[in-house]
N, C-alpha and C. Protein backbone atom coordinates (compact mmCIF):
# COMPACT_ATOMS: atom_id res chain seq x y z
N UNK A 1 -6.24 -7.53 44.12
CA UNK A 1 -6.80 -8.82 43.79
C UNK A 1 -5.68 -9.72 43.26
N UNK A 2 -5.62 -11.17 44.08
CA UNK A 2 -4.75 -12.06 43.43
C UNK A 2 -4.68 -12.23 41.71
N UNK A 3 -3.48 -12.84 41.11
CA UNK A 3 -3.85 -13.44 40.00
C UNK A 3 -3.21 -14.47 40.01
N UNK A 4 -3.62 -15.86 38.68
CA UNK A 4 -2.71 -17.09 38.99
C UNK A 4 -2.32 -17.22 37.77
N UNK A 5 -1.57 -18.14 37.12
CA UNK A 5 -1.29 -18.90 36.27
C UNK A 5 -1.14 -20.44 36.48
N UNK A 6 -1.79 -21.57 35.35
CA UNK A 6 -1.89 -22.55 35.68
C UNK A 6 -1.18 -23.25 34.50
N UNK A 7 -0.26 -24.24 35.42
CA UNK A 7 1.10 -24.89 34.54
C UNK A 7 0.70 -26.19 33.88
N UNK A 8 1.16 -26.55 32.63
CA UNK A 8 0.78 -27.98 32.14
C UNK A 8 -0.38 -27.99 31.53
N UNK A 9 -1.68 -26.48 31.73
CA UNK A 9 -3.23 -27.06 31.00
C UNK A 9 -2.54 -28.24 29.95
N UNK A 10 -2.10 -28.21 29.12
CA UNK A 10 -2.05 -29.40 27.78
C UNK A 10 -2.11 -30.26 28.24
N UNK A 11 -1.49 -30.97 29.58
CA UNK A 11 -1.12 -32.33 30.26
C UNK A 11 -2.66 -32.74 30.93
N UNK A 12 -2.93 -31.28 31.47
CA UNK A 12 -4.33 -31.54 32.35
C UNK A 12 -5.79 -32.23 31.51
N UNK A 13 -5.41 -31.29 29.88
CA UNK A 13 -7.02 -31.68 28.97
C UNK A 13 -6.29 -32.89 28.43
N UNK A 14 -5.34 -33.52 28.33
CA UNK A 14 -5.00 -34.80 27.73
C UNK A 14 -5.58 -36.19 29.01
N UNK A 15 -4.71 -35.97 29.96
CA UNK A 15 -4.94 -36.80 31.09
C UNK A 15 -6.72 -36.40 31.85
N UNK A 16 -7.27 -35.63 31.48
CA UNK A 16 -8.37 -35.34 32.35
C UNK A 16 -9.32 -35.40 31.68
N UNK A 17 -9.43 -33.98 30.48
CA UNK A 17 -10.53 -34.14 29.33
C UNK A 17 -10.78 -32.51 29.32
N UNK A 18 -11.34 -32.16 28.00
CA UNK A 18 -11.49 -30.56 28.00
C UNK A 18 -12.52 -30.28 29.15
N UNK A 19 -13.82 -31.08 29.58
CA UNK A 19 -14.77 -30.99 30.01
C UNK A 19 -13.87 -30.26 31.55
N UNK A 20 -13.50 -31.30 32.09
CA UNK A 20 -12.62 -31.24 33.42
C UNK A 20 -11.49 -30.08 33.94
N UNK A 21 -10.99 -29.62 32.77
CA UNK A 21 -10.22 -28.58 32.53
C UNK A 21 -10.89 -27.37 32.35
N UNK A 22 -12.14 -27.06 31.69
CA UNK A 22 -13.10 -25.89 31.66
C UNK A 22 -13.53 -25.71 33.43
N UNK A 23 -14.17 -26.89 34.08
CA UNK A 23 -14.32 -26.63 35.17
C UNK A 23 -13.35 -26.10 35.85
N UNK A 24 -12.40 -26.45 35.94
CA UNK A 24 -10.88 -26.04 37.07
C UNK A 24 -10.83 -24.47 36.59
N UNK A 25 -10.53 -24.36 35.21
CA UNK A 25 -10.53 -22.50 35.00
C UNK A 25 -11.32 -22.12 35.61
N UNK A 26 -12.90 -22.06 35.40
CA UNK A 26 -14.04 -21.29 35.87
C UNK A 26 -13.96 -21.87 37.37
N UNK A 27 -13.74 -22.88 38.19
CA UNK A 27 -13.35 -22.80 39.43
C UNK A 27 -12.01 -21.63 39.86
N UNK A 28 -10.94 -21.40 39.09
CA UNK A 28 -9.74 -21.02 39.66
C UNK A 28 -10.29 -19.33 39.44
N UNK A 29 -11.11 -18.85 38.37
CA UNK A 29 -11.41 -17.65 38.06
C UNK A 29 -12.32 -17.11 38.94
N UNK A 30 -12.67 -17.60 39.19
CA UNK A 30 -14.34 -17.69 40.19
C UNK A 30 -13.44 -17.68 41.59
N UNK A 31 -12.76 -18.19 42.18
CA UNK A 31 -11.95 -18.36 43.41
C UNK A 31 -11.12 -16.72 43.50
N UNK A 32 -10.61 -16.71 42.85
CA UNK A 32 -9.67 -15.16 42.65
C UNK A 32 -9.99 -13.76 42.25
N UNK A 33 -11.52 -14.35 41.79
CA UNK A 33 -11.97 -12.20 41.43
C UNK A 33 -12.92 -12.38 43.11
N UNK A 34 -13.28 -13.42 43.55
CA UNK A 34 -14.42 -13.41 44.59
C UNK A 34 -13.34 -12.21 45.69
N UNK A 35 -12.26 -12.07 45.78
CA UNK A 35 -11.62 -11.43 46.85
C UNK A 35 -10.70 -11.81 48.34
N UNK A 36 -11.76 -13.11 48.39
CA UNK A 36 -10.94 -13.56 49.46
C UNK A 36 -9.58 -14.01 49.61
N UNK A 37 -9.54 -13.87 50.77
CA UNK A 37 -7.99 -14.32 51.90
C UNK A 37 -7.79 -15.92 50.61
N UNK A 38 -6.59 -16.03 50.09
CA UNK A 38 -6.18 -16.99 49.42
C UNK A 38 -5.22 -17.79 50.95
N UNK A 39 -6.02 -19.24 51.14
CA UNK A 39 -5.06 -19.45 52.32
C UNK A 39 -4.37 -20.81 51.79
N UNK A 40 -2.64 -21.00 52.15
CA UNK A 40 -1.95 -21.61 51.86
C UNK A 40 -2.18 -23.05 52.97
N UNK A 41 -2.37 -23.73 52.62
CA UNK A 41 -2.10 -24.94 53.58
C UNK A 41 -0.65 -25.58 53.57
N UNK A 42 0.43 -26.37 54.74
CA UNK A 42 1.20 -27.18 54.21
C UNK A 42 1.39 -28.32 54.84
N UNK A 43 1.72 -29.36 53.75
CA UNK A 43 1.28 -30.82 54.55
C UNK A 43 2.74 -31.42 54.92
N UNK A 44 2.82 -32.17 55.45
CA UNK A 44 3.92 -32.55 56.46
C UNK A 44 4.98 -33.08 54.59
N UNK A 45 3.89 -33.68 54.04
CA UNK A 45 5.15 -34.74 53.09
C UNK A 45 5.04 -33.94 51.35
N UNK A 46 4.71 -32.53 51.57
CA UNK A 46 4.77 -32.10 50.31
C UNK A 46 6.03 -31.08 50.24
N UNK A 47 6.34 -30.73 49.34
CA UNK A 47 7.68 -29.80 48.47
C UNK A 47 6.92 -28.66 48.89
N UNK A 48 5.66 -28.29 48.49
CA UNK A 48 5.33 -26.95 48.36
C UNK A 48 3.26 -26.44 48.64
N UNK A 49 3.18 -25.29 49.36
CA UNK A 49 2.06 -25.23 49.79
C UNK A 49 0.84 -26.09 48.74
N UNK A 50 -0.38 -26.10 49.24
CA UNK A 50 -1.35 -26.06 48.78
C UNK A 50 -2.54 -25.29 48.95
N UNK A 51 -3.11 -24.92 47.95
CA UNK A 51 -4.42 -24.09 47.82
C UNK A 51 -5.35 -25.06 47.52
N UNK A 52 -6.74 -24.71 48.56
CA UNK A 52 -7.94 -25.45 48.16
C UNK A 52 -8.74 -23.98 47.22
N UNK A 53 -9.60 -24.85 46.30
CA UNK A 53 -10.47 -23.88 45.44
C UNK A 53 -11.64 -24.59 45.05
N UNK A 54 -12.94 -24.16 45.41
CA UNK A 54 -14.29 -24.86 45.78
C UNK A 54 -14.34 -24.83 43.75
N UNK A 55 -15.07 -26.63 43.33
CA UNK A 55 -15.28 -26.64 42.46
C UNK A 55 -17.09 -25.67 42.12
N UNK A 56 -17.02 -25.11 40.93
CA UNK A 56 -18.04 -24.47 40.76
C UNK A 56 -19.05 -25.09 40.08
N UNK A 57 -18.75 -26.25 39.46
CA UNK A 57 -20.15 -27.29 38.79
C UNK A 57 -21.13 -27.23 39.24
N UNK A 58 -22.00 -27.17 39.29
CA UNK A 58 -23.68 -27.31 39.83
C UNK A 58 -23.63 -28.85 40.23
N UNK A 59 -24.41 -29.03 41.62
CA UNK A 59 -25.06 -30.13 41.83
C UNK A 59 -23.56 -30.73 42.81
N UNK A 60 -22.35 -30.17 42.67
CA UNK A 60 -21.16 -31.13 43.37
C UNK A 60 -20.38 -30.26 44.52
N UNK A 61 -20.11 -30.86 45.91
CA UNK A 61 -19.30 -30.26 46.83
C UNK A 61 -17.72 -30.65 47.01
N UNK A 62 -16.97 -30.81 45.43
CA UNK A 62 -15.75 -30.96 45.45
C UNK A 62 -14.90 -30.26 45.51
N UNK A 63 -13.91 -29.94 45.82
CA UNK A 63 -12.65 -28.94 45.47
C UNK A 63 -11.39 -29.32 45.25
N UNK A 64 -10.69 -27.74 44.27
CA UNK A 64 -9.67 -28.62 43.49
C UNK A 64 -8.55 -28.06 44.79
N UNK A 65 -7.28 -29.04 44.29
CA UNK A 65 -6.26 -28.75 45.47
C UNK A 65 -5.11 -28.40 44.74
N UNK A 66 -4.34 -27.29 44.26
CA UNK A 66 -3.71 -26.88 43.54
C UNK A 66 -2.07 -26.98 44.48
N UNK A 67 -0.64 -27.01 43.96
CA UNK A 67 0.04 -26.45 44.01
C UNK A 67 0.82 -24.95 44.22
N UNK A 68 0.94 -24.51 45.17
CA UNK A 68 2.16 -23.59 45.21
C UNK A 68 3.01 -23.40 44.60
N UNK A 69 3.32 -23.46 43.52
CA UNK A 69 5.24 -23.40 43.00
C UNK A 69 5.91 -22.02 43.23
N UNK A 70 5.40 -20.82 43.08
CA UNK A 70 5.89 -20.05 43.37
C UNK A 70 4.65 -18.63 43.06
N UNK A 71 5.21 -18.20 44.51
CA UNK A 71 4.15 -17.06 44.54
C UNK A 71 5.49 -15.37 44.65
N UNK A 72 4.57 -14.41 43.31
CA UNK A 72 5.57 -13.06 43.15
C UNK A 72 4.38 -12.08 43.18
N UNK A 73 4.55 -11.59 44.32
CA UNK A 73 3.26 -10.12 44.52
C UNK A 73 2.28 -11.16 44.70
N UNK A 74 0.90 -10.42 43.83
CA UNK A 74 0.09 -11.12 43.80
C UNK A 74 -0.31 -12.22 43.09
N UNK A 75 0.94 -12.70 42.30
CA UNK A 75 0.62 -13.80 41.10
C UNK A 75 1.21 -15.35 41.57
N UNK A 76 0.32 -15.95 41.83
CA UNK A 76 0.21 -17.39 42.18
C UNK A 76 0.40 -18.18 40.70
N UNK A 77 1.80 -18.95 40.70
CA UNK A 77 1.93 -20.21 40.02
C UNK A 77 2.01 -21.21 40.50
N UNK A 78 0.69 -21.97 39.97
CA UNK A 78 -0.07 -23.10 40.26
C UNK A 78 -0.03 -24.09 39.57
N UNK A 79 0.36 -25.40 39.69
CA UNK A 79 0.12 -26.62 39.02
C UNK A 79 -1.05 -27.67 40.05
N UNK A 80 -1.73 -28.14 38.57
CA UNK A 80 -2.86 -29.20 39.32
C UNK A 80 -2.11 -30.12 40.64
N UNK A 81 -2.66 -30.54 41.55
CA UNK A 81 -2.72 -31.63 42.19
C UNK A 81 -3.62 -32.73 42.26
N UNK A 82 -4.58 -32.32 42.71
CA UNK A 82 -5.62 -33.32 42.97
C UNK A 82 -7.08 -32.81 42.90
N UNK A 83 -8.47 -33.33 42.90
CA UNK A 83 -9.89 -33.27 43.17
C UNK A 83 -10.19 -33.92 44.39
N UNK A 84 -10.76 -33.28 45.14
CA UNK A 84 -11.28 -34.17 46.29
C UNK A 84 -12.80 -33.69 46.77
N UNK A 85 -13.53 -34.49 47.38
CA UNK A 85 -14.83 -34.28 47.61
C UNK A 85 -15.99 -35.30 47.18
């Protein structure tokens, strides 16, 4: 089973809000014990892959779009990117 680490939380609950930042954990935790194939996307004008990860809120079909920075075995280091949906 994958594991991640996520870079900056302090930057994320300042600029975002604790509310917004609880979701992304329990989205990123919820994404990585489920088992599945973790699939890398890469876009023509970025530095480094991206991971989509379905937000888990009730009632919303958003997902978060995380960073690649560097992946060792199974441990994914991840910084926020974006919400979309």
């Amino acid at each position: 089973m994958a594991r991640y680490s996520l870079r900056n939380q302090n930057k994320i609950k300042k600029a975002l809000g604790d509310n917004f930042h609880k979701w992304l954990i329990l989205s990123l935790d919820s994404h990585f014990k489920s088992g599945k194939e973790i699939i890398e996307h890469e876009y023509e004008k970025e530095r480094f892959k991206v991971i989509h990860v379905d937000n888990v809120q009730p009632k919303t079909d958003s997902f978060f779009e995380l960073f690649v920075i560097k992946k060792t075995f199974d441990v994914y280091n991840l910084a926020y990117k974006s919400c979309a949906g």
